[in-house]
Protein backbone atom coordinates (compact mmCIF):
# COMPACT_ATOMS: atom_id res chain seq x y z
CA UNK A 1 5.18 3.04 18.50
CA UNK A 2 7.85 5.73 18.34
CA UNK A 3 8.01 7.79 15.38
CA UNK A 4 4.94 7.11 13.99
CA UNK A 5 2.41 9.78 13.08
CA UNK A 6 -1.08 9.19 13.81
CA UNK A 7 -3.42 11.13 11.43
CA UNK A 8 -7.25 10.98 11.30
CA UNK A 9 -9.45 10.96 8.41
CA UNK A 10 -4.75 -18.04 -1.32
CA UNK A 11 -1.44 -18.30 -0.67
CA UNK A 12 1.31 -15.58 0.29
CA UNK A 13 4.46 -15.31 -1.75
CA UNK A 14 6.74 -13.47 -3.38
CA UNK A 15 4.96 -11.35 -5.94
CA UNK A 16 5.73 -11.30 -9.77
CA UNK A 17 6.21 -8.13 -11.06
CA UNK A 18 6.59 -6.46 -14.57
CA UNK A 19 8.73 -3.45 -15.35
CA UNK A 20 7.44 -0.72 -17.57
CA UNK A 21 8.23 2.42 -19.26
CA UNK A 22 6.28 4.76 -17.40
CA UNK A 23 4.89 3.07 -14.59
CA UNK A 24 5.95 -0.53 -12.80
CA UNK A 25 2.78 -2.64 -11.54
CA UNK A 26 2.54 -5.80 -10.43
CA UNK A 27 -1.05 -7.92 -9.70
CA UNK A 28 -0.60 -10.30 -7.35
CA UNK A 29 -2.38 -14.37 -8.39
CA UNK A 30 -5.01 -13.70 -5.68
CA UNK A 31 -6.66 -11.25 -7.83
CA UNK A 32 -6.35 -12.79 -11.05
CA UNK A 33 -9.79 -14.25 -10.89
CA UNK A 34 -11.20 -11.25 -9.94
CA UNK A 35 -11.10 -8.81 -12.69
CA UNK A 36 -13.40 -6.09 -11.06
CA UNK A 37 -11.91 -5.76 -7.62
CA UNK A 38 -7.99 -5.86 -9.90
CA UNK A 39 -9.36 -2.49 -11.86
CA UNK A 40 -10.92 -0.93 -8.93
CA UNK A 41 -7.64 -1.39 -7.26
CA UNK A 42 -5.58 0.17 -10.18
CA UNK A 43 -8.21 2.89 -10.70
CA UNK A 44 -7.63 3.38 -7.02
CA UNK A 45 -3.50 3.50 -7.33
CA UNK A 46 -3.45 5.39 -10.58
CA UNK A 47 -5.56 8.36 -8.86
CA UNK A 48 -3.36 8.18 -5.36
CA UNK A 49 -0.65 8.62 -7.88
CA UNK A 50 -1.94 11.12 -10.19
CA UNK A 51 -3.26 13.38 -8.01
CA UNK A 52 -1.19 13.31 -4.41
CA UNK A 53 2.29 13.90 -4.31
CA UNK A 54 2.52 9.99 -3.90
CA UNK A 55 5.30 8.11 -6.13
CA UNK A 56 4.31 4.55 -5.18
CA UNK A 57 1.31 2.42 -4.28
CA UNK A 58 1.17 -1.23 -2.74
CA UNK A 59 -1.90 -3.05 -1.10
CA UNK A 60 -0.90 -5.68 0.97
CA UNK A 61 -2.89 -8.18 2.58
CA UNK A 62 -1.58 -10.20 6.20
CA UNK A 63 -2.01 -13.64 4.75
CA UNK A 64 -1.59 -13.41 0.92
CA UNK A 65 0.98 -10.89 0.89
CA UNK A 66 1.59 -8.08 -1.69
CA UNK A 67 -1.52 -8.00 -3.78
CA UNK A 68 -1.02 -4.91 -6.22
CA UNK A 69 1.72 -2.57 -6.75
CA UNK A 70 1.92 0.75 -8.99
CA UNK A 71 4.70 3.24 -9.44
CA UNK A 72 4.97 6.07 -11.15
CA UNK A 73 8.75 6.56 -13.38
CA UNK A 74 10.87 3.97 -13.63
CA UNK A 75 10.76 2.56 -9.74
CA UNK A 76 12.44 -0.91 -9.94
CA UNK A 77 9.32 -2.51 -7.72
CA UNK A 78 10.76 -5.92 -7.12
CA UNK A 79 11.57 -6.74 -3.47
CA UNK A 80 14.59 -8.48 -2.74
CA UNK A 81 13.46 -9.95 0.27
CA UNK A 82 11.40 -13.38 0.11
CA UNK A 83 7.77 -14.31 1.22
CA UNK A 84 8.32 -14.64 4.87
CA UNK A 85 9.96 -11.35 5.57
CA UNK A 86 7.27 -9.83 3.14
CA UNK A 87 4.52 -11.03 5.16
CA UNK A 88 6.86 -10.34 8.84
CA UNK A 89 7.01 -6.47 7.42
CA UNK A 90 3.42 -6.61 6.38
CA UNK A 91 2.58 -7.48 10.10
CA UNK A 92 4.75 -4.46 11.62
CA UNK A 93 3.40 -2.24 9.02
CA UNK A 94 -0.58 -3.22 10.46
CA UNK A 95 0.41 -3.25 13.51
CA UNK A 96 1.55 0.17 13.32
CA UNK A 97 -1.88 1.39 11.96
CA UNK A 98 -3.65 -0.76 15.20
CA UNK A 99 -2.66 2.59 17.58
CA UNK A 100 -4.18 4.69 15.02
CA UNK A 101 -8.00 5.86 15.25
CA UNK A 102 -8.25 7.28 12.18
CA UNK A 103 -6.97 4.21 10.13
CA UNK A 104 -3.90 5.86 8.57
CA UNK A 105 -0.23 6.79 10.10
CA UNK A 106 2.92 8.23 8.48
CA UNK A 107 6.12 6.58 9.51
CA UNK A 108 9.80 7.56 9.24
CA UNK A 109 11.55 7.06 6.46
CA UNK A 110 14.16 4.62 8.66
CA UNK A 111 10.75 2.12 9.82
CA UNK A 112 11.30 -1.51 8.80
CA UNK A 113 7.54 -1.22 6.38
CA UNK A 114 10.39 1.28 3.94
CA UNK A 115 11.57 -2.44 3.00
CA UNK A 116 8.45 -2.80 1.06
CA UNK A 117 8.97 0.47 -1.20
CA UNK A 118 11.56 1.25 -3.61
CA UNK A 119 14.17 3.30 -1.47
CA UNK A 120 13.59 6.59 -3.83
CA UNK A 121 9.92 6.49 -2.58
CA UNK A 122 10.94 6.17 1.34
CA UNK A 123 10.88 10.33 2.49
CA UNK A 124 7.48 9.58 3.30
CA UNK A 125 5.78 6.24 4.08
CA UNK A 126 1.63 6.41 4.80
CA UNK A 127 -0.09 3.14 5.96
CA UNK A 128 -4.01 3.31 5.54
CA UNK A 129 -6.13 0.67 6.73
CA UNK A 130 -8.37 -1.37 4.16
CA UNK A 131 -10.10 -4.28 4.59
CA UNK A 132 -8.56 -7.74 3.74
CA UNK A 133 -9.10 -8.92 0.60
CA UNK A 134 -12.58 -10.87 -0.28
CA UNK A 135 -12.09 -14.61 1.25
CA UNK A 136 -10.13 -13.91 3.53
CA UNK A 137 -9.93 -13.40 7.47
CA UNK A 138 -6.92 -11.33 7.36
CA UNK A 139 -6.47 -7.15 7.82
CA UNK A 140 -5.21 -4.97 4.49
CA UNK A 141 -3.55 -2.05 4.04
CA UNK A 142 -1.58 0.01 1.30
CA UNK A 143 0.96 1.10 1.61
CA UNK A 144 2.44 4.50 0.26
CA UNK A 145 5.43 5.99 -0.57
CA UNK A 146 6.58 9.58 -1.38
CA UNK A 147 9.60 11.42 -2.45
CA UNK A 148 8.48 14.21 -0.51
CA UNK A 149 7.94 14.77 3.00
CA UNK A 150 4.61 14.08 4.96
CA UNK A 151 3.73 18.27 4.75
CA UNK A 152 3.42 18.06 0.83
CA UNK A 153 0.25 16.05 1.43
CA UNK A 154 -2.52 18.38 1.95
CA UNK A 155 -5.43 17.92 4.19
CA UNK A 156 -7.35 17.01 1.23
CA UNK A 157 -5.10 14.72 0.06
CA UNK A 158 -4.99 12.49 2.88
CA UNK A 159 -9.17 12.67 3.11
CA UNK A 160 -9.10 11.21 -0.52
CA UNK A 161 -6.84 8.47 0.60
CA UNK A 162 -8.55 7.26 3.12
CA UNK A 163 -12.26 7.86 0.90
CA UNK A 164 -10.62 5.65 -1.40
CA UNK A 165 -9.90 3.08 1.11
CA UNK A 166 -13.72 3.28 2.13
CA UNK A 167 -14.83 2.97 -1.32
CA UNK A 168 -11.83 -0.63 -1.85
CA UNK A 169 -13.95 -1.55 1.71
CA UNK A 170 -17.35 -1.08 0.14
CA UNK A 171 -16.27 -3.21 -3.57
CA UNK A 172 -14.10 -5.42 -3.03
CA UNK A 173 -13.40 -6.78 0.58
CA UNK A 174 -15.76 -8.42 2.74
């Protein structure tokens, strides 16, 4: 695919989310039952957050859709677009990561997966392969978004991503 960065290292619908003071999440009905995989994945966010210069965090999965999102200020995190184009920019978004060896790419700000951030965390879009979540057949990613540009992750930045991905692999999917 053109302009995108190759780097080494239920049920889908619309997902509810919840506003918050300092941070917007949202945990999709697929992992309601599921209460250790839904911290590991928040754990998970909350550090991508914390310590990279990441702004926003959303694991998607191909058939159920947005699973979990976290944001850090006052992101408004609801997508205005409905299940089916979710899950159509969900595909692109995997698809992208299929020419990748390394499991992760960085795409431009302008790629149609920026439809699944809020626009101020669009400078800087990286896809990282996960596995789909537990019960299902499907392929995972998340999905994050920056405010900065792709140099203001550091090397070791983008190894902890894609550690933490291992580590979502290892708990919760199959």
């Amino acid at each position: 695919g053109e302009g995108i960065i190759s780097m080494e290292g239920g049920e889908a619908g619309a997902m509810p989310t919840t506003g918050g003071g300092s941070s917007s999440r949202g945990i999709a009905n697929a992992l309601q039952g599921n209460e250790e995989v839904a911290k590991t994945i928040q754990r998970m966010a909350k550090t991508i957050i914390t310590f990279t210069p990441a702004t926003y965090f959303r694991l998607v999965d191909e058939d159920l859709g947005v699973l979990f999102s976290l944001g850090s200020g006052n992101d408004d995190d609801t997508l205005d677009i409905d299940a089916n184009e979710q899950n159509r920019l969900i595909k692109i978004s995997l698809d992208a990561l299929s020419e990748s060896r390394g499991g992760r790419v960085a795409l431009p700000s302008d790629h149609p997966a920026s439809k699944l951030l809020p626009e101020a965390a669009t400078r800087c879009i990286l896809v990282q392969k996960v596995n789909g979540f537990e019960g299902s057949s499907s392929r995972g990613c998340l999905i994050i978004g920056s405010d900065k540009l792709l140099p203001s992750f550091t090397k070791n930045d983008l190894r902890w991503i894609g550690q933490l991905a291992d580590y979502n692999n290892m708990l919760g999917g199959k």
